[in-house]
Protein backbone atom coordinates (compact mmCIF):
# COMPACT_ATOMS: atom_id res chain seq x y z
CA UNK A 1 57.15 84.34 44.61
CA UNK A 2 54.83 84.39 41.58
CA UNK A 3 57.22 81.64 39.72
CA UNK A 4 56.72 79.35 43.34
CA UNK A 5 52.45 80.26 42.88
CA UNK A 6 52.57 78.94 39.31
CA UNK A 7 55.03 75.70 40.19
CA UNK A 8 52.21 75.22 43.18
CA UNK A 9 49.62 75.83 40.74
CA UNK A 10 50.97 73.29 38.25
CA UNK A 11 51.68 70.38 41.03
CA UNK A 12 48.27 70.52 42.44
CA UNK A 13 45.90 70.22 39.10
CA UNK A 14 46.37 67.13 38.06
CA UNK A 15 45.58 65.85 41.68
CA UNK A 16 42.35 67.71 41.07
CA UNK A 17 42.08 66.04 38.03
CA UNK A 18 42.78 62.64 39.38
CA UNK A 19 40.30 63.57 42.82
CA UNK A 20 37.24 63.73 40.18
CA UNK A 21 38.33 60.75 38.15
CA UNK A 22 38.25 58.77 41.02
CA UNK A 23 35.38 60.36 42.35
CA UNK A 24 33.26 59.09 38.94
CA UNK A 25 34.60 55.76 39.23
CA UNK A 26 33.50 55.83 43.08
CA UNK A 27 30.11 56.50 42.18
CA UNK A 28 29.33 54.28 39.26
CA UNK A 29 29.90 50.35 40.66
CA UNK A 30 29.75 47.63 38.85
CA UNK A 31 25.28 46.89 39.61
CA UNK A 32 25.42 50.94 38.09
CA UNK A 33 26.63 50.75 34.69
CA UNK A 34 23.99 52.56 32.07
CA UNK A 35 23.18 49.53 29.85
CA UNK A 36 21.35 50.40 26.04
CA UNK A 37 17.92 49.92 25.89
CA UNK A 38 17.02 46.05 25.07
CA UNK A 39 16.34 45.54 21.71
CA UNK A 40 12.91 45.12 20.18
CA UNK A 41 11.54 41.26 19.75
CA UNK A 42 10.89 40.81 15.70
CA UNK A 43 7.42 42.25 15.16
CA UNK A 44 8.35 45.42 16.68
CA UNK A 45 11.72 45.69 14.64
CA UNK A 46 9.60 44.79 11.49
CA UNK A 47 6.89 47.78 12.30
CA UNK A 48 9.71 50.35 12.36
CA UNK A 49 11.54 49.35 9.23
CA UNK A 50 9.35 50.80 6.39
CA UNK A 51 10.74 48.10 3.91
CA UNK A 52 8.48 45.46 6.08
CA UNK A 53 4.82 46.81 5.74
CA UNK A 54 3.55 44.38 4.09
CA UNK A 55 4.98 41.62 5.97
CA UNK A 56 3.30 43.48 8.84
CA UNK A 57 -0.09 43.66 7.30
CA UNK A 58 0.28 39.87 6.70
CA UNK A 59 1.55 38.92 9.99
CA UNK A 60 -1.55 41.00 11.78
CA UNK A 61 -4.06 39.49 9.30
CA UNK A 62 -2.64 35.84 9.94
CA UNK A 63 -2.90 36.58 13.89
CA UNK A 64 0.69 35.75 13.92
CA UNK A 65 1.92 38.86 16.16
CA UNK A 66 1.88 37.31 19.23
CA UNK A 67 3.33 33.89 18.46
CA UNK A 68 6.09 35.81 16.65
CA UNK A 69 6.50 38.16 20.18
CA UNK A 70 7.24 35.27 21.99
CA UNK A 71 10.33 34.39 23.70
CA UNK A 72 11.62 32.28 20.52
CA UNK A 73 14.14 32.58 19.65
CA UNK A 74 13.38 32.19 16.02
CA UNK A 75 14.92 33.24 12.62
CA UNK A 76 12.48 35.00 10.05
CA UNK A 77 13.58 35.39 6.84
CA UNK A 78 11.34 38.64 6.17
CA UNK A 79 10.38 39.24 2.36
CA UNK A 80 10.52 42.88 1.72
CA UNK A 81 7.81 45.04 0.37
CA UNK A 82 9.34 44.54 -3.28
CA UNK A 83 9.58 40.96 -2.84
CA UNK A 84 5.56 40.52 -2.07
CA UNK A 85 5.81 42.84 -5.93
CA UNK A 86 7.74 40.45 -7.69
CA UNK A 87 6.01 37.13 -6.45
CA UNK A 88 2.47 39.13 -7.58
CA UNK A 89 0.90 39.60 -3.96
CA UNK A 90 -0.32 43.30 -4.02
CA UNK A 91 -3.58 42.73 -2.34
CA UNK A 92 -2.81 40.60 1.15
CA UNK A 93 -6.62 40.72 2.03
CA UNK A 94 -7.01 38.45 -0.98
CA UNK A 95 -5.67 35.64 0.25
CA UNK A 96 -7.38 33.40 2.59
CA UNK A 97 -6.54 33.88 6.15
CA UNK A 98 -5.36 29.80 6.26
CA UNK A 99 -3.18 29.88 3.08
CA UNK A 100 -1.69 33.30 4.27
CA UNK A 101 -0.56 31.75 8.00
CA UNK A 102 0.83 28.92 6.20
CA UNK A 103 2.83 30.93 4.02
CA UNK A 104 4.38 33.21 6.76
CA UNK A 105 5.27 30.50 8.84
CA UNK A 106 7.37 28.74 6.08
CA UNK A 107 9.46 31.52 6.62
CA UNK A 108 10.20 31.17 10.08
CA UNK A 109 12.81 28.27 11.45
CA UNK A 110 13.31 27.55 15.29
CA UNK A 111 16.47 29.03 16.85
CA UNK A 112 18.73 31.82 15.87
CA UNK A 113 20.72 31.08 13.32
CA UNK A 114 23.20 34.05 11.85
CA UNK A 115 23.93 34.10 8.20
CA UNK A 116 27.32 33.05 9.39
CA UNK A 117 25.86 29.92 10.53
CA UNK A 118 23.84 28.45 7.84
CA UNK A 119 25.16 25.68 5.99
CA UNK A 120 24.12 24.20 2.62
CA UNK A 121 20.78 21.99 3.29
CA UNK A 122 17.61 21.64 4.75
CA UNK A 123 16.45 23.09 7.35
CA UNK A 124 12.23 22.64 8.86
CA UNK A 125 10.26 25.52 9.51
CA UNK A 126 7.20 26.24 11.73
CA UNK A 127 4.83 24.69 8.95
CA UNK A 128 4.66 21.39 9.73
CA UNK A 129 6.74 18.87 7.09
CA UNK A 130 7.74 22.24 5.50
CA UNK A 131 11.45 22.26 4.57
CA UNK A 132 13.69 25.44 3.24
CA UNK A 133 16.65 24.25 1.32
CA UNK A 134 19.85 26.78 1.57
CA UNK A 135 22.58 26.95 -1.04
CA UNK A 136 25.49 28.72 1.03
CA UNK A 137 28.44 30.15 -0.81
CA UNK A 138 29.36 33.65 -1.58
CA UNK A 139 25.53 34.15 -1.54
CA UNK A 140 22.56 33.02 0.83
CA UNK A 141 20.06 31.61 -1.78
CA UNK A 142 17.05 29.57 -0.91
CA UNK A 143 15.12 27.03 -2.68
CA UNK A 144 17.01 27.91 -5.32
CA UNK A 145 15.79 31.05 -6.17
CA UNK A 146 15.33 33.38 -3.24
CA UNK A 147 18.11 35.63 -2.02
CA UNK A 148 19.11 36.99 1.59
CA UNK A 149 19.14 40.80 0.73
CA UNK A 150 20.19 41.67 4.10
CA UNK A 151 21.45 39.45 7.17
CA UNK A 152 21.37 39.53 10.85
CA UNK A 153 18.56 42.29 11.86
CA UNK A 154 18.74 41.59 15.15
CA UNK A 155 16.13 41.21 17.75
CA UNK A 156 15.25 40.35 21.29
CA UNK A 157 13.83 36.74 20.69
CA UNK A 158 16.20 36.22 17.58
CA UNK A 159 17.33 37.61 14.23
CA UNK A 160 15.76 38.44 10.56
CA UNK A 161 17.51 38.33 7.80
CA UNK A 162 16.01 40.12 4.42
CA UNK A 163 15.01 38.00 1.33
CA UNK A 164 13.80 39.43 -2.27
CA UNK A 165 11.09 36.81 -2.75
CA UNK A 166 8.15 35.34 -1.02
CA UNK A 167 8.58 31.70 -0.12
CA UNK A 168 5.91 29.28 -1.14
CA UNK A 169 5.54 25.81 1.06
CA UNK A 170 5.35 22.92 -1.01
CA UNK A 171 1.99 21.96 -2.63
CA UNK A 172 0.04 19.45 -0.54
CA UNK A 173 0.48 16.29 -2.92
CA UNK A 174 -3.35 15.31 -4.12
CA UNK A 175 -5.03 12.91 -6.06
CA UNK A 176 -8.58 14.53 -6.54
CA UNK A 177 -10.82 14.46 -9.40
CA UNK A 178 -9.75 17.43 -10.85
CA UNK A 179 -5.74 16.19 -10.59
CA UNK A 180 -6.99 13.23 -12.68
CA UNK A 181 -8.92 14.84 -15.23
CA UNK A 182 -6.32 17.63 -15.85
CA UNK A 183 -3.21 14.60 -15.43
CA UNK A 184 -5.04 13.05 -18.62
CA UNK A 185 -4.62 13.67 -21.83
CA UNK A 186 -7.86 11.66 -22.67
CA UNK A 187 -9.75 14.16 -21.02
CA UNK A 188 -8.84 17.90 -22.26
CA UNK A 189 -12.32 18.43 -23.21
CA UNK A 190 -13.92 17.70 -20.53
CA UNK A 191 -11.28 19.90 -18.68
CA UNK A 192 -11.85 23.05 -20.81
CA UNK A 193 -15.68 22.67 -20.07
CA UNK A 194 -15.13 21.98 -16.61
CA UNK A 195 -13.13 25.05 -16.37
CA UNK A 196 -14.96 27.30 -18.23
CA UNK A 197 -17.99 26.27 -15.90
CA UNK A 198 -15.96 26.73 -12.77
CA UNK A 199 -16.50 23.34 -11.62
CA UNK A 200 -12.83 22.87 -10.84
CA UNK A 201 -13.16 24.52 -7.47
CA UNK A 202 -15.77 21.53 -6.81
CA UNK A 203 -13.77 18.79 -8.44
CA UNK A 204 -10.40 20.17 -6.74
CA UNK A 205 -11.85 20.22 -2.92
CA UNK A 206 -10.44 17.58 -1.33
CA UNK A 207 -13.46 17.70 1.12
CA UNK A 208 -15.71 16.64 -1.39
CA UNK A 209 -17.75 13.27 -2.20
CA UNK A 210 -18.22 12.98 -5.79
CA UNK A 211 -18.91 10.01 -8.35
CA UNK A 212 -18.17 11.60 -12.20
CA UNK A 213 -19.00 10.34 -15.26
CA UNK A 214 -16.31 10.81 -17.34
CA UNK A 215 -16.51 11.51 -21.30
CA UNK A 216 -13.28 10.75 -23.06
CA UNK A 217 -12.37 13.26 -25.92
CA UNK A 218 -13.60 10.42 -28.38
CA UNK A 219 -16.91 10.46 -26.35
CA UNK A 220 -17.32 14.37 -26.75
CA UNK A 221 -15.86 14.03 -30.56
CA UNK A 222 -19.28 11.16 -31.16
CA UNK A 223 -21.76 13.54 -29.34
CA UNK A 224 -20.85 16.72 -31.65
CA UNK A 225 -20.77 14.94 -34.68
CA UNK A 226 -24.40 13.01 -33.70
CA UNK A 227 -25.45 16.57 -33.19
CA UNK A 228 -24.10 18.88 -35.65
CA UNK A 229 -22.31 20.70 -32.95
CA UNK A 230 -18.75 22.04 -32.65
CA UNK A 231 -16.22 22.14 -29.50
CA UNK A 232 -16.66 25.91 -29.33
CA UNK A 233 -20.29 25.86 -30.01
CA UNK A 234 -20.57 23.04 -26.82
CA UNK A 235 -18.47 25.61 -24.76
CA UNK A 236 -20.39 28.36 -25.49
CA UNK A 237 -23.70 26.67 -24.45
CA UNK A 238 -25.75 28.29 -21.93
CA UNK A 239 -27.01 24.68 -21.08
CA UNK A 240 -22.62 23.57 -20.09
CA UNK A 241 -22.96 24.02 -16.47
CA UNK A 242 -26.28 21.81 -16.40
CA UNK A 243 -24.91 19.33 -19.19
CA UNK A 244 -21.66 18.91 -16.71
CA UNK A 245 -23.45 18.37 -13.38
CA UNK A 246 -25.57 15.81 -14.86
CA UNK A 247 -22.50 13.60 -14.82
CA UNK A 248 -21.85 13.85 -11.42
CA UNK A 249 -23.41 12.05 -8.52
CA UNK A 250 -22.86 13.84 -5.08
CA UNK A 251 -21.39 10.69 -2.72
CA UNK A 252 -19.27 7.63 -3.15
CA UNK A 253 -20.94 5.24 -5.90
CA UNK A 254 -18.42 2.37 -6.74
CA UNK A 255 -19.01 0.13 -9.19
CA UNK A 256 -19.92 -2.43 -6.81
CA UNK A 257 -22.97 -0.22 -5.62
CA UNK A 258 -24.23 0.70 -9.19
CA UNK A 259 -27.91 -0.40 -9.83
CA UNK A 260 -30.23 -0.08 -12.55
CA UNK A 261 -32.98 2.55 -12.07
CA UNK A 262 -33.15 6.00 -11.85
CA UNK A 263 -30.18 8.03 -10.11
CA UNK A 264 -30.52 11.67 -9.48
CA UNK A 265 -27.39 13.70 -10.59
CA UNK A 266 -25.98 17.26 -9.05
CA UNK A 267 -27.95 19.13 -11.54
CA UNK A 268 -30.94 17.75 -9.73
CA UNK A 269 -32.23 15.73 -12.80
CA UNK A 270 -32.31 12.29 -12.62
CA UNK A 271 -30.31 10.25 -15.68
CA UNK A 272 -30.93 6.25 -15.32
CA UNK A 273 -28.72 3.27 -15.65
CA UNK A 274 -29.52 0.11 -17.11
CA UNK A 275 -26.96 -3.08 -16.68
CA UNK A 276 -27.22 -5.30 -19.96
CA UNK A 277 -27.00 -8.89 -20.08
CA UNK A 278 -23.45 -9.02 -19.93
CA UNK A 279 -23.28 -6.95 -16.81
CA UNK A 280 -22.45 -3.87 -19.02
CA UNK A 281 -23.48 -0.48 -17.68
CA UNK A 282 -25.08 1.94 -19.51
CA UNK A 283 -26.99 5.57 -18.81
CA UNK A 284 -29.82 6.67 -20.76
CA UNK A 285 -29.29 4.11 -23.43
CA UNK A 286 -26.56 5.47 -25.30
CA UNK A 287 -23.93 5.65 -22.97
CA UNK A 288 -21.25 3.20 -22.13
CA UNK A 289 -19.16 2.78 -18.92
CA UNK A 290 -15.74 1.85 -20.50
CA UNK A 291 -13.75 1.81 -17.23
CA UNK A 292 -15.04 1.45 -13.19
CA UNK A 293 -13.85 2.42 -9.95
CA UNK A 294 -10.83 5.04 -10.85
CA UNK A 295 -10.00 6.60 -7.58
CA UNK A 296 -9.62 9.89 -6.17
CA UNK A 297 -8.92 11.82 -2.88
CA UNK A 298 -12.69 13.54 -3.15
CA UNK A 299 -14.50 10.82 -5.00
CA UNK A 300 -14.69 8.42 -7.69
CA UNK A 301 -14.75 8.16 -11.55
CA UNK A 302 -16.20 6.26 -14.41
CA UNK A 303 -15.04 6.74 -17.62
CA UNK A 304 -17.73 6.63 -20.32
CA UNK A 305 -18.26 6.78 -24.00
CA UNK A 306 -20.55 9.21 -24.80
CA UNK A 307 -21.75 12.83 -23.59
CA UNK A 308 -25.37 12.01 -21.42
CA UNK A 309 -27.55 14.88 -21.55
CA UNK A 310 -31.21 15.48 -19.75
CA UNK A 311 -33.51 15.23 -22.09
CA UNK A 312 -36.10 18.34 -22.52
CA UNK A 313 -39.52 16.93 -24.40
CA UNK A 314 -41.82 14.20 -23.59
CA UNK A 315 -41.96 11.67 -25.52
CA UNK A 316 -45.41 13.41 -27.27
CA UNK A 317 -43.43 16.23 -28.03
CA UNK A 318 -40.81 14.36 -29.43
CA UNK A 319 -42.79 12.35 -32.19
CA UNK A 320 -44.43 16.03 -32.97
CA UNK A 321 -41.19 17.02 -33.68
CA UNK A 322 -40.32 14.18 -35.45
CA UNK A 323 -43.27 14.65 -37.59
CA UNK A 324 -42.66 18.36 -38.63
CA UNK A 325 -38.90 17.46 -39.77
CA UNK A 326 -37.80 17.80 -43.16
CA UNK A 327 -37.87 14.18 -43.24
CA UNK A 328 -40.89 13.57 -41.35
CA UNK A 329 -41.72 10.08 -39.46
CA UNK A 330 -44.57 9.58 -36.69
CA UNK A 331 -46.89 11.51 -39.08
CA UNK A 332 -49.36 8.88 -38.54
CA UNK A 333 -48.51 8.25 -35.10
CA UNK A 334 -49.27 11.74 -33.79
CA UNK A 335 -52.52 11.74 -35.76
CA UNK A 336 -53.97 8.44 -34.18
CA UNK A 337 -52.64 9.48 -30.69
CA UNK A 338 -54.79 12.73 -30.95
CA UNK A 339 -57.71 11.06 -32.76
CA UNK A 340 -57.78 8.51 -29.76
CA UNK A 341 -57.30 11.42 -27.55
CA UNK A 342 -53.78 9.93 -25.75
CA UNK A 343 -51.40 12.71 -26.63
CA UNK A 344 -52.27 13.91 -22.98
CA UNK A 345 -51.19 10.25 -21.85
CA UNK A 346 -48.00 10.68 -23.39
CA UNK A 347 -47.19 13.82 -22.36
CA UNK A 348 -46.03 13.64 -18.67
CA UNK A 349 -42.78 14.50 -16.68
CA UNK A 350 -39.77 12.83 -14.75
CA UNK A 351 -42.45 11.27 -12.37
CA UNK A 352 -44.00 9.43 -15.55
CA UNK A 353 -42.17 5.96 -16.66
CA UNK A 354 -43.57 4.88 -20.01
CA UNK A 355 -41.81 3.00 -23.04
CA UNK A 356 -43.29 3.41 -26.77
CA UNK A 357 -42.92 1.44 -28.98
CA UNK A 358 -43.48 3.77 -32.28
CA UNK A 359 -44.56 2.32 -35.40
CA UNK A 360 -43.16 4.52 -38.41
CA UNK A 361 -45.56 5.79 -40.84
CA UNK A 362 -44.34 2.78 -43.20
CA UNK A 363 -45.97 0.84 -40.67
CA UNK A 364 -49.06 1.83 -40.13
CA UNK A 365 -49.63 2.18 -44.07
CA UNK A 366 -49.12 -1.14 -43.98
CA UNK A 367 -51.83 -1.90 -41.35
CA UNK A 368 -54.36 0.58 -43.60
CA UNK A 369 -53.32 -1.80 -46.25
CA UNK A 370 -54.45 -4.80 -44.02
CA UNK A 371 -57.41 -3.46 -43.03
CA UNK A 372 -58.60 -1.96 -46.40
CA UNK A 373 -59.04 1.33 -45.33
CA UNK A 374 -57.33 4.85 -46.18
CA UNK A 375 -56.00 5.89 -42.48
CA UNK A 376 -55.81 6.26 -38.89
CA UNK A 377 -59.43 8.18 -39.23
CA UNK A 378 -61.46 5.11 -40.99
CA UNK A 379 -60.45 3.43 -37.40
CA UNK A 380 -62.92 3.19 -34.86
CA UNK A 381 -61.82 5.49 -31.72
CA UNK A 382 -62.58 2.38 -29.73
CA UNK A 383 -60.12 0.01 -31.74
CA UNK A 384 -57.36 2.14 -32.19
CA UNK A 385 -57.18 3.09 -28.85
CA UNK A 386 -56.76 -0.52 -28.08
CA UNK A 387 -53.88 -0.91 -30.64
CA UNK A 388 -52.28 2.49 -29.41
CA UNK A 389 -52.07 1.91 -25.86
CA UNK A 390 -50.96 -2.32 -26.46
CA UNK A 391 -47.78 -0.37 -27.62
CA UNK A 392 -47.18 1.41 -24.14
CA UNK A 393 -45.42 -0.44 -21.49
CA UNK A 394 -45.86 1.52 -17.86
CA UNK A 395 -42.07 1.72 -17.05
CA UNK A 396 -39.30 3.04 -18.52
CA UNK A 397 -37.21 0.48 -20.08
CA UNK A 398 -33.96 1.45 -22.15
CA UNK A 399 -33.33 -1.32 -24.97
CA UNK A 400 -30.29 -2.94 -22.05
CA UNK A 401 -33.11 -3.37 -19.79
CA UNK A 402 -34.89 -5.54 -21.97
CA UNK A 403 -34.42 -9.71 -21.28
CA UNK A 404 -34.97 -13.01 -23.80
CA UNK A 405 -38.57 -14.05 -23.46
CA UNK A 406 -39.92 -10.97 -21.22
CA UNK A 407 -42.99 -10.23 -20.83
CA UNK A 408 -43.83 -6.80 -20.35
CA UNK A 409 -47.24 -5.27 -19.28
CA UNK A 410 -48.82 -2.97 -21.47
CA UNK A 411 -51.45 0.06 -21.24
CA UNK A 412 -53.83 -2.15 -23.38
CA UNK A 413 -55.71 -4.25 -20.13
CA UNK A 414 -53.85 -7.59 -19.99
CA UNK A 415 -52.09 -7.53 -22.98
CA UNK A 416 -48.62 -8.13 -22.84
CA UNK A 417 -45.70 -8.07 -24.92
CA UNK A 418 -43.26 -10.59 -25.66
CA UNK A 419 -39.22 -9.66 -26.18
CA UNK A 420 -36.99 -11.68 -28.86
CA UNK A 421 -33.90 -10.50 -28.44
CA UNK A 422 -32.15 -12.84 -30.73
CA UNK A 423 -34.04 -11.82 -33.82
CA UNK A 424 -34.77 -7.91 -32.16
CA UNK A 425 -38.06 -8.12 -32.43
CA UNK A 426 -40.79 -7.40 -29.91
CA UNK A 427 -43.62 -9.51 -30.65
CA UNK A 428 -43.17 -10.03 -34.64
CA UNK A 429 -42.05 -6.39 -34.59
CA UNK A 430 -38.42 -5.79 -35.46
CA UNK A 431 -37.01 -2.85 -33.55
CA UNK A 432 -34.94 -0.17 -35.82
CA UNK A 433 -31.38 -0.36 -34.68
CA UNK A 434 -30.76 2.97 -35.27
CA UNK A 435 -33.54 4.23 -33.18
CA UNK A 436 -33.69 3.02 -30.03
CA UNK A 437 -33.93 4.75 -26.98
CA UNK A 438 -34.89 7.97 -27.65
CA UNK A 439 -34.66 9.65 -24.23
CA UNK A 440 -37.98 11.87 -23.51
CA UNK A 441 -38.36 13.35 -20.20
CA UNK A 442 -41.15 10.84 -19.27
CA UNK A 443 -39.66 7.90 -20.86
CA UNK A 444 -38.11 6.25 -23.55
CA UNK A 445 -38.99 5.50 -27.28
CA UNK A 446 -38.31 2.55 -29.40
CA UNK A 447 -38.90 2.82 -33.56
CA UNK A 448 -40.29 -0.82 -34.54
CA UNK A 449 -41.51 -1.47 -38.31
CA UNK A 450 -44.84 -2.99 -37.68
CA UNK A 451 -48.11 -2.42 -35.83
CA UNK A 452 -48.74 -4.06 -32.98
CA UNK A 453 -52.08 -5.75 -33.05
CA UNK A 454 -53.18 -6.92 -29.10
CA UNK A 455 -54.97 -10.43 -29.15
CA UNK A 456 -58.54 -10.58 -29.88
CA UNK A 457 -60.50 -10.91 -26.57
CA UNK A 458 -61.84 -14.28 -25.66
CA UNK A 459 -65.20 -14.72 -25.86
């Protein structure tokens, strides 16, 4: 009996077994099959993997989340945190918010595409006209130095796949001002003092509108030696930043458009061009254009041959200084002008245009000579104010300026002046090669080697 129980016992369990079997697959149809949870789309998966923070940070400062959320699909190759180490981005705030989206979308490309299925080649990203170029072999490597760490992170609009480097897009191709001035050898000076002025920035925007006036690195050689400076010394110059801007003109000036007259600069002094009579162009007398109309994405430069600078005294103040040199000259210049009381006359600003004509002290001891007496105090005050004034011309005219045969208008009633060119003389004056135009801030000075007398008046 208990042998038939246990043979019973033994027949029926596994029809018990085989009742609940079939009772489980009876309750769970097809439509009821537990399915895992949907994977995250790529931002999320990128927030929970602690090797991605800083791609987070960069993606929420770019305001890239929600493009990257999107259906896609799309393939991110995700630089880690040690890869935003090794290509020097530690601070993410410190890039602008434009450069930064660029960046992060050069490492996105439309589609998912498995490390499995990238081939050797190019391949576009979001940024637009933004290639990455793959080298596929036993490794993933891109533009030629970046490595896939780790492939195929999957997501719910597409995959990421791990790279130890940041990849930069391509430099925008330019042509500004700055490209040209640090593509040219010519101009390394002018580059180191543009840099250590921080005009770059300027020169560089592409936005810009500038017209430069270029000194070569034999123009900046001539303007140290002329004044006992060195390249260092220049540099160094509290006065660089000023000295620089004064060469640029904000706007588009082509050659074509160049006049002579006064032009005001960046630095918010004015400089002044004079054409000569073979349609040269110089500034302030002393400077050359060598070359027009060299074009740039922000502007447009002339190159010139010698360093223009504003000048600081008037022209009074100038022959003072002149006269307390070691070698002194316009001794007997400054001491008529303040015996006939015109130092004042002399002594204006920007707003003033004069041109002297300055006898040198040779000169006038030549006219003492002449007129018997000792010096510029045996003159009457009435007749040497005459003579003083007949050797001020109300305008500022560089020695380019001047024409064969001119005329010019003096301070002394209707005296005039007449220009010889040919023989440099004004009137029977010779001008002094050497010295001419002497930028003051009110004008311009010319050395001649003889008194001007003005016409006796009719009777």
């Amino acid at each position: 009996m208990q042998k038939f129980k246990i043979a019973i016992r033994s027949f029926l369990m596994p029809l018990a077994l085989l009742g609940v079997v079939g009772f489980a697959l009876s309750s769970c149809s097809d439509d009821d099959t537990p399915m895992p949870p949907a994977p995250e789309n790529i931002v999320q998966v990128a927030m929970g993997a602690n090797q991605f923070s800083t791609l987070v940070a960069a993606v929420q400062r770019a305001g890239l989340v929600d493009a990257l959320s999107a259906a896609g699909p799309f393939t991110v190759f995700a630089p880690t945190n040690q890869a935003f180490t090794e290509a020097g981005i530690t601070d993410i705030t410190a890039i602008p918010v434009e450069q930064l989206r660029d960046i992060l979308l050069y490492h996105v490309v439309s589609g998912q595409i498995l490390a499995t299925q990238l081939t050797t080649g190019s391949v576009p990203t979001l940024l637009t006209d933004a290639n990455l170029e793959f080298m596929v072999g036993a490794d993933i490597t891109i533009n030629g130095n970046v490595g896939v760490v780790t492939p195929n992170i999957e997501a719910s609009n597409g995959v990421i796949h791990a790279i130890n480097n940041v990849l930069m897009p391509p430099a925008e191709e330019t042509n500004t001002i700055a490209d040209i001035v640090m593509g040219n050898e010519n101009f390394s000076t002018l580059l180191a003092a543009v840099m250590e002025t921080g005009l770059t920035g300027n020169l560089a925007n592409a936005e810009g509108e500038f017209t430069v006036f270029a000194p070569t690195n034999a123009a900046f050689e001539r303007f140290l030696t002329d004044n006992g400076l060195t390249a260092e010394a220049l540099l160094a110059s509290p006065n660089l930043l000023q000295i620089l801007s004064y060469h640029v003109i904000p706007g588009l000036v082509p050659s074509s458009a160049v006049e002579a007259g006064r032009v005001n600069s960046l630095s918010e002094l004015p400089f002044y061009v004079s054409i000569d009579t073979e349609d040269n162009v110089w500034i302030n007398g002393n400077a050359k254009v060598e070359q027009v109309d060299v074009m740039a994405d922000n502007g447009i430069i002339h190159i010139i041959d010698y360093v223009i600078t504003p000048p600081s005294q008037s022209i009074a103040e100038i022959a003072v200084a002149f006269s307390q040199a070691a070698q002194p000259q316009f001794t007997q210049l400054v001491g008529a002008l303040t015996r006939a009381n015109l130092v004042d006359a002399v002594s204006g600003d920007s707003d003033d245009n004069l041109t002297v004509f300055a006898p040198t002290d040779q000169a006038f001891q030549a006219l003492y000579d002449a007129l018997q007496v000792d010096g510029y105090e045996d003159i009457s005050v009435e007749l040497l104010t005459s003579v003083l004034t007949y050797h001020v011309v109300p305008g500022r005219a560089f020695s380019y300026d001047l024409r064969e045969g001119a005329e010019l208008p003096t301070l002394s009633g209707d005296n005039i002046l007449s220009v010889n060119l040919a023989d440099l003389e004004i009137n029977s004056s010779g001008l002094i090669e050497g010295l001419l135009n002497i930028h003051a801030v009110n004008g311009v000075i010319h050395v001649i080697d003889e008194v001007l007398l003005p016409p006796a008046p009719q009777e």
